[in-house]
N, C-alpha and C. Protein backbone atom coordinates (compact mmCIF):
# COMPACT_ATOMS: atom_id res chain seq x y z
N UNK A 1 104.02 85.81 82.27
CA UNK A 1 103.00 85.09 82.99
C UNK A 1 101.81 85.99 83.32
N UNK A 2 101.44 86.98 82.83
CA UNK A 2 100.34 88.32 82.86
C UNK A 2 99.40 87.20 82.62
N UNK A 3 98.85 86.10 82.11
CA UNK A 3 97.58 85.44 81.85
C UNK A 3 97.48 84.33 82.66
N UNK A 4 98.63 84.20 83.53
CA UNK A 4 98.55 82.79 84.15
C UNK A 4 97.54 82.88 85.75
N UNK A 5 96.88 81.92 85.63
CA UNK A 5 95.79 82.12 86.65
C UNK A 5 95.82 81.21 87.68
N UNK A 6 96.09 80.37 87.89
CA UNK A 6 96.94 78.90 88.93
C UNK A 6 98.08 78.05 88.03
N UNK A 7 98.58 77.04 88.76
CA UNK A 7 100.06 76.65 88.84
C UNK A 7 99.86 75.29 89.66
N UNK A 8 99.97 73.86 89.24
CA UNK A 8 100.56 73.16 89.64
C UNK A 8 101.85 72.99 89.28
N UNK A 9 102.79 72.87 90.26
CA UNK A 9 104.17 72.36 89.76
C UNK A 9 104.73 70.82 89.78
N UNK A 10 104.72 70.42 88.78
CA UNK A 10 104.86 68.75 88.55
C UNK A 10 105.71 68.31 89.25
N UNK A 11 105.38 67.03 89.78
CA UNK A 11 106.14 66.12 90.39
C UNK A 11 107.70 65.99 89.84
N UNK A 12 107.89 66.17 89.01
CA UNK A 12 109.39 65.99 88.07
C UNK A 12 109.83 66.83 88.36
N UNK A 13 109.28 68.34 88.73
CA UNK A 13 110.49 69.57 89.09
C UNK A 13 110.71 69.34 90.69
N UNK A 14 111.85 69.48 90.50
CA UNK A 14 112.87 68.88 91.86
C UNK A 14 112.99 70.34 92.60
N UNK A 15 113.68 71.47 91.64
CA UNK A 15 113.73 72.82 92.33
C UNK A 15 113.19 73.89 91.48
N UNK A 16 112.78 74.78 92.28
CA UNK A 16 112.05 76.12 92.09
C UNK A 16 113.23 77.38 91.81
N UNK A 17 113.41 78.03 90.70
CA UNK A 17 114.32 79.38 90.52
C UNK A 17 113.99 80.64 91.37
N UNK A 18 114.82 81.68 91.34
CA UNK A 18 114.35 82.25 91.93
C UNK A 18 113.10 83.51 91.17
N UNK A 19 112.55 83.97 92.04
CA UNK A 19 111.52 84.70 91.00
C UNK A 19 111.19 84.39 90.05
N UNK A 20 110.79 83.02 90.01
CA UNK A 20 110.14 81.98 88.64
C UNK A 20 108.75 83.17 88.41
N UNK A 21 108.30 83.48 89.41
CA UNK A 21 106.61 84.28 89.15
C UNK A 21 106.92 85.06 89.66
N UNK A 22 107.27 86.41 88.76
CA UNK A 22 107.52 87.79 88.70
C UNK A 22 106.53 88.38 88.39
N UNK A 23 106.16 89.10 89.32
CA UNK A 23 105.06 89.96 88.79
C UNK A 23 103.96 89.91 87.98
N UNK A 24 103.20 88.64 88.17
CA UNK A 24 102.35 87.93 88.01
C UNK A 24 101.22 88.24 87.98
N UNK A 25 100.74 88.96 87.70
CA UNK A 25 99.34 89.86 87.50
C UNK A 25 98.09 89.01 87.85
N UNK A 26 98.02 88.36 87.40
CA UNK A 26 96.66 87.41 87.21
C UNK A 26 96.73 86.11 88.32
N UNK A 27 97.90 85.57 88.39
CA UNK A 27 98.18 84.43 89.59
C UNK A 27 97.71 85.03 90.79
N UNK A 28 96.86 83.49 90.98
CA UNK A 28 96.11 83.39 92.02
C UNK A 28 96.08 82.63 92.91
N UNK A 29 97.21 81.42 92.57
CA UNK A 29 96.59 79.83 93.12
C UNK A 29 98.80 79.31 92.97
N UNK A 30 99.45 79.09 93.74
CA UNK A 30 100.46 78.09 93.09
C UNK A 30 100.11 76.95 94.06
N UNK A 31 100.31 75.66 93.62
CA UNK A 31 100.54 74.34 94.30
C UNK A 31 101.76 73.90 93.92
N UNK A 32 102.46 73.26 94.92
CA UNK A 32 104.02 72.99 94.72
C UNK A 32 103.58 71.30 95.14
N UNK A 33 104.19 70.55 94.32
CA UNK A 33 103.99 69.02 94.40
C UNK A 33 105.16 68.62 94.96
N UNK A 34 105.08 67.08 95.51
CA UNK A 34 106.27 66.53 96.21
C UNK A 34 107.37 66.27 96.03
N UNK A 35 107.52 67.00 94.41
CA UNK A 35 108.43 66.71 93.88
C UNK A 35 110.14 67.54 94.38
N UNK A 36 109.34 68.51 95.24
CA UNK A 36 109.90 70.03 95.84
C UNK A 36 110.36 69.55 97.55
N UNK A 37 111.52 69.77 97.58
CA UNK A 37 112.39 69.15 99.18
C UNK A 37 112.69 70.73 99.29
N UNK A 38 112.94 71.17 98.99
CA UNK A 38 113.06 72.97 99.69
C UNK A 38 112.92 73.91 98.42
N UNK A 39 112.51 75.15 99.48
CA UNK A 39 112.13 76.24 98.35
C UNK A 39 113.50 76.98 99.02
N UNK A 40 114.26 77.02 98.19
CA UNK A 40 115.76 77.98 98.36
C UNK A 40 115.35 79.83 98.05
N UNK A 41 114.76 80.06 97.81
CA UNK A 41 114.49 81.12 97.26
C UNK A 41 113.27 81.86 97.00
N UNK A 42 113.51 83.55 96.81
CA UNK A 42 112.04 83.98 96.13
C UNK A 42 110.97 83.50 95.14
N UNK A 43 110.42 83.08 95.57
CA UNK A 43 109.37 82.46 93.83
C UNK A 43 108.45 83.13 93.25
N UNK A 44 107.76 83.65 94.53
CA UNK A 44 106.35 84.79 93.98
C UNK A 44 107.12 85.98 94.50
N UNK A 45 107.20 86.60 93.19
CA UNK A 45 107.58 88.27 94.02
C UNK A 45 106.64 89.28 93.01
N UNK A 46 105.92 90.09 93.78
CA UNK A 46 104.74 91.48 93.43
C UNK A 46 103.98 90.48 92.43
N UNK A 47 103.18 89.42 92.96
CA UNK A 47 101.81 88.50 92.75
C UNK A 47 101.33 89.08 93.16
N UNK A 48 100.37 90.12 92.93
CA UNK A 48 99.82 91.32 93.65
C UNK A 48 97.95 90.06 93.70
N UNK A 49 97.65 89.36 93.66
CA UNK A 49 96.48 88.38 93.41
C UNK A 49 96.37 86.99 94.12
N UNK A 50 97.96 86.91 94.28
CA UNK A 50 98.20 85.65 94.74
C UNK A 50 97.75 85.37 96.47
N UNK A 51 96.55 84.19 96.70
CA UNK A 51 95.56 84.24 97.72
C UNK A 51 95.97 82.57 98.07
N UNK A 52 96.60 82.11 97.37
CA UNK A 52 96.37 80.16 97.69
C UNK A 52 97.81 79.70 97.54
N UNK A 53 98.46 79.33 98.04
CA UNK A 53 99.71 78.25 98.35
C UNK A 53 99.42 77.38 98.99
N UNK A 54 99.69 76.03 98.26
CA UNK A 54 99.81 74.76 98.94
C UNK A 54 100.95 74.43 99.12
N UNK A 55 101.87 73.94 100.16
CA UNK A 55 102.67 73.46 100.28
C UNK A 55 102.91 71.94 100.76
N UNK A 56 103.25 70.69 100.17
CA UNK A 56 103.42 69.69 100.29
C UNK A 56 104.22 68.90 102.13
N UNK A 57 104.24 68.09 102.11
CA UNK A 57 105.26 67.53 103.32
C UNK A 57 106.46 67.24 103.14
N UNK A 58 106.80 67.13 101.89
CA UNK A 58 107.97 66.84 101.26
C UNK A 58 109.05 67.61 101.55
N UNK A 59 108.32 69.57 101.85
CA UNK A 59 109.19 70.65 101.67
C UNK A 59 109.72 70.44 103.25
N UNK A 60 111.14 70.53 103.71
CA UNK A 60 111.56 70.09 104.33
C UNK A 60 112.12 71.71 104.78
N UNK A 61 112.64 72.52 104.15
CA UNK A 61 113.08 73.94 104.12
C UNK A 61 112.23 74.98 103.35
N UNK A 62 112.13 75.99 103.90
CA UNK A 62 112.10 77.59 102.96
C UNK A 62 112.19 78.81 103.48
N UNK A 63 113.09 79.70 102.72
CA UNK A 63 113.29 80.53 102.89
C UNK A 63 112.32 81.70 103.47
N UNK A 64 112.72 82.53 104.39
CA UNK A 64 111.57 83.53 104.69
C UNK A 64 110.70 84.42 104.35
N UNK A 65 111.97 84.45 103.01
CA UNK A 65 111.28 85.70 101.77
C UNK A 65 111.26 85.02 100.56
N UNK A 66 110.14 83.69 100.97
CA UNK A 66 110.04 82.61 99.84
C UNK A 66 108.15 83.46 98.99
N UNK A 67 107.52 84.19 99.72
CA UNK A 67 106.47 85.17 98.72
C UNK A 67 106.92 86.50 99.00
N UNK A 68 107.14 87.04 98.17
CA UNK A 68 107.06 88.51 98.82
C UNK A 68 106.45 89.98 97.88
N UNK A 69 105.78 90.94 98.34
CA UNK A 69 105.14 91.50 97.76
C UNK A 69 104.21 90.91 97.30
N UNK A 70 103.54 90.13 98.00
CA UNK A 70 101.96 88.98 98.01
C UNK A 70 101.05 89.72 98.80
N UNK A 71 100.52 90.91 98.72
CA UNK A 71 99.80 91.08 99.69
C UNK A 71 98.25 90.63 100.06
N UNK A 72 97.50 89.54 99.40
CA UNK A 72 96.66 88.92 99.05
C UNK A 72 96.75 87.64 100.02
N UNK A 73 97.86 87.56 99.81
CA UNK A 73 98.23 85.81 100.64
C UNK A 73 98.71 86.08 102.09
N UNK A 74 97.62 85.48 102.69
CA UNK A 74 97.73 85.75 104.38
C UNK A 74 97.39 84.00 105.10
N UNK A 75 97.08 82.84 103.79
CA UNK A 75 97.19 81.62 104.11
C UNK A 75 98.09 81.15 103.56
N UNK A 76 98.63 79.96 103.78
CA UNK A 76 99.51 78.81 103.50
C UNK A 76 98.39 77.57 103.95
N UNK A 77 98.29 76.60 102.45
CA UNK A 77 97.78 75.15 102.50
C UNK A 77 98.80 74.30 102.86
N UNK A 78 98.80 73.04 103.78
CA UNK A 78 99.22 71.63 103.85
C UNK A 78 98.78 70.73 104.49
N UNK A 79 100.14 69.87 104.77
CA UNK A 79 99.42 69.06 106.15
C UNK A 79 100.13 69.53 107.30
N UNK A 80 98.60 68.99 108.12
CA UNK A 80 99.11 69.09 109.73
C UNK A 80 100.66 68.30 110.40
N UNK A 81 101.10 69.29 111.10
CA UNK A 81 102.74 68.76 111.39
C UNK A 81 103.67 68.86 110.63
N UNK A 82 103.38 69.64 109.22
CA UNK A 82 104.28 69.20 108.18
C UNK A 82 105.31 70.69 108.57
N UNK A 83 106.60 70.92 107.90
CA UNK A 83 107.25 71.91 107.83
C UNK A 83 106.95 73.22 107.45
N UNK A 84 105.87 72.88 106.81
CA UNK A 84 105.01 74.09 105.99
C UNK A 84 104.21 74.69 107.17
N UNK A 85 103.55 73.65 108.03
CA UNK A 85 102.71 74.70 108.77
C UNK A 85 103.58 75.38 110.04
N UNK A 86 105.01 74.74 110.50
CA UNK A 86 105.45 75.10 111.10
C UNK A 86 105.79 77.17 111.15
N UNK A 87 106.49 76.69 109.45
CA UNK A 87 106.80 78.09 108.44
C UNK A 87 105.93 78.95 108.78
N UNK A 88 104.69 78.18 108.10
CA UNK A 88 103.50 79.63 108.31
C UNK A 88 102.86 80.35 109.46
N UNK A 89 103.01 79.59 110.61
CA UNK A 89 102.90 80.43 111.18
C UNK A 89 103.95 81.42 112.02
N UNK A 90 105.23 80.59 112.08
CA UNK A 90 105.89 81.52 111.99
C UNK A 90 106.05 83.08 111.14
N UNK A 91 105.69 82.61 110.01
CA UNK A 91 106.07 83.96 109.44
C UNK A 91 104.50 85.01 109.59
N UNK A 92 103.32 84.21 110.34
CA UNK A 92 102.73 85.14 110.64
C UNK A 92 100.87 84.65 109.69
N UNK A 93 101.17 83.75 108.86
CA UNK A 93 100.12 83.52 107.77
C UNK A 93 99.13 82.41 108.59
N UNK A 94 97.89 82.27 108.27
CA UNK A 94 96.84 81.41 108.79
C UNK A 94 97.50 80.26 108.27
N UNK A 95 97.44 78.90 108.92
CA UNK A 95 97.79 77.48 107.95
C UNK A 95 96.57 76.61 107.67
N UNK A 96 96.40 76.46 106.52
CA UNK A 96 94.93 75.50 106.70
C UNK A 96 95.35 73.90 106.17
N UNK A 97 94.92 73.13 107.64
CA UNK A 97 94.80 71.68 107.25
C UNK A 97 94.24 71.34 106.15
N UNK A 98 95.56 70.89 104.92
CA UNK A 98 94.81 70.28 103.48
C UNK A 98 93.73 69.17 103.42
N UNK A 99 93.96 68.20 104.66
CA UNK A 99 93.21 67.47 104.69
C UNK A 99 92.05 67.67 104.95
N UNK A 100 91.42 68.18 105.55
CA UNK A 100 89.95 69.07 106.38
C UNK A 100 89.85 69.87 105.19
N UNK A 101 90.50 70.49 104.40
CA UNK A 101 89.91 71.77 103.17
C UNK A 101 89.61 70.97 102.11
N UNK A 102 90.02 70.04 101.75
CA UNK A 102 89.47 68.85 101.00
C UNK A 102 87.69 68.28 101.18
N UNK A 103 87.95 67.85 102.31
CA UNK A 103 87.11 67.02 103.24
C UNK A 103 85.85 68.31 103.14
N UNK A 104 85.90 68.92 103.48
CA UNK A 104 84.95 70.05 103.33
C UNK A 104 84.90 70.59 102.00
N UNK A 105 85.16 70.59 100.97
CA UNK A 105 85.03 71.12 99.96
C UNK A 105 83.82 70.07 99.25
N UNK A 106 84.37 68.65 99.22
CA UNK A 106 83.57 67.71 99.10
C UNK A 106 82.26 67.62 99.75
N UNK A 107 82.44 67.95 101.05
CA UNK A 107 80.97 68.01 101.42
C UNK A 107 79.96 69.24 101.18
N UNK A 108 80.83 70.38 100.75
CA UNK A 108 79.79 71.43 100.21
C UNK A 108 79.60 70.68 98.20
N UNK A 109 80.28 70.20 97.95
CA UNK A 109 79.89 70.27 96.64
C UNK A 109 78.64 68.94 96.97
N UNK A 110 78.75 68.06 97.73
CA UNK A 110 77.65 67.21 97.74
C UNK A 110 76.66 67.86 98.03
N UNK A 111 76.54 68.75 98.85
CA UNK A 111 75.42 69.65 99.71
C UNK A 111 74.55 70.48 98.24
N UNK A 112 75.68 71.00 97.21
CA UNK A 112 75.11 71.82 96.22
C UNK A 112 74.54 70.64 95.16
N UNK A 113 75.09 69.35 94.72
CA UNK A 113 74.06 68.64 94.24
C UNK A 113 72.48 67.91 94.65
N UNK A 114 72.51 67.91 95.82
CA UNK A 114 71.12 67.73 96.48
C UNK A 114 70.09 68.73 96.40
């Protein structure tokens, strides 16, 4: 995965392996879709790039040493109330409301077509 640069994970994958993204050079971005009820395990380990996780509402569990050797990633994406933001800040990471990072993204891209 040395060329892989973001990651949606499809609705059809149910579970995540462990250290699926080993040392991932270039990853920057994973999004985990609803297809995901817990992350059992390591997934990103020495993503030395990796800056963006979204995590869904779906994820109901995850492990503590679910990124590790991420030193890039100091946010976690979702929704508000969801399990994910509970996680993140527990483990210490900023959580940003998906809904509002949306919502604002849209309004800067309208802002740059005017």
């Amino acid at each position: 995965c040395s060329s892989l640069g973001s990651i949606t994970i499809p609705n059809s994958v149910t579970s995540i392996g462990e250290k699926v993204f080993y040392n991932c050079a270039s990853l920057y971005s994973v999004t985990i879709s609803s297809g995901i009820q817990s992350i059992d395990k390591t997934i990103c380990y020495s993503c030395e790039r990796l800056s963006e996780v979204t995590i869904p509402s779906s994820v109901t569990k995850i492990v503590s040493n679910a990124f590790v050797y991420c030193p890039k990633l100091t946010s976690i994406k979702g929704e508000k109330g969801s399990y994910a933001e509970k996680w993140a800040k527990n483990k210490g990471y900023t959580f940003i409301n998906q809904l509002i990072y949306n919502k604002i993204k849209v309004l800067e891209s309208l802002k740059s077509t005017n």
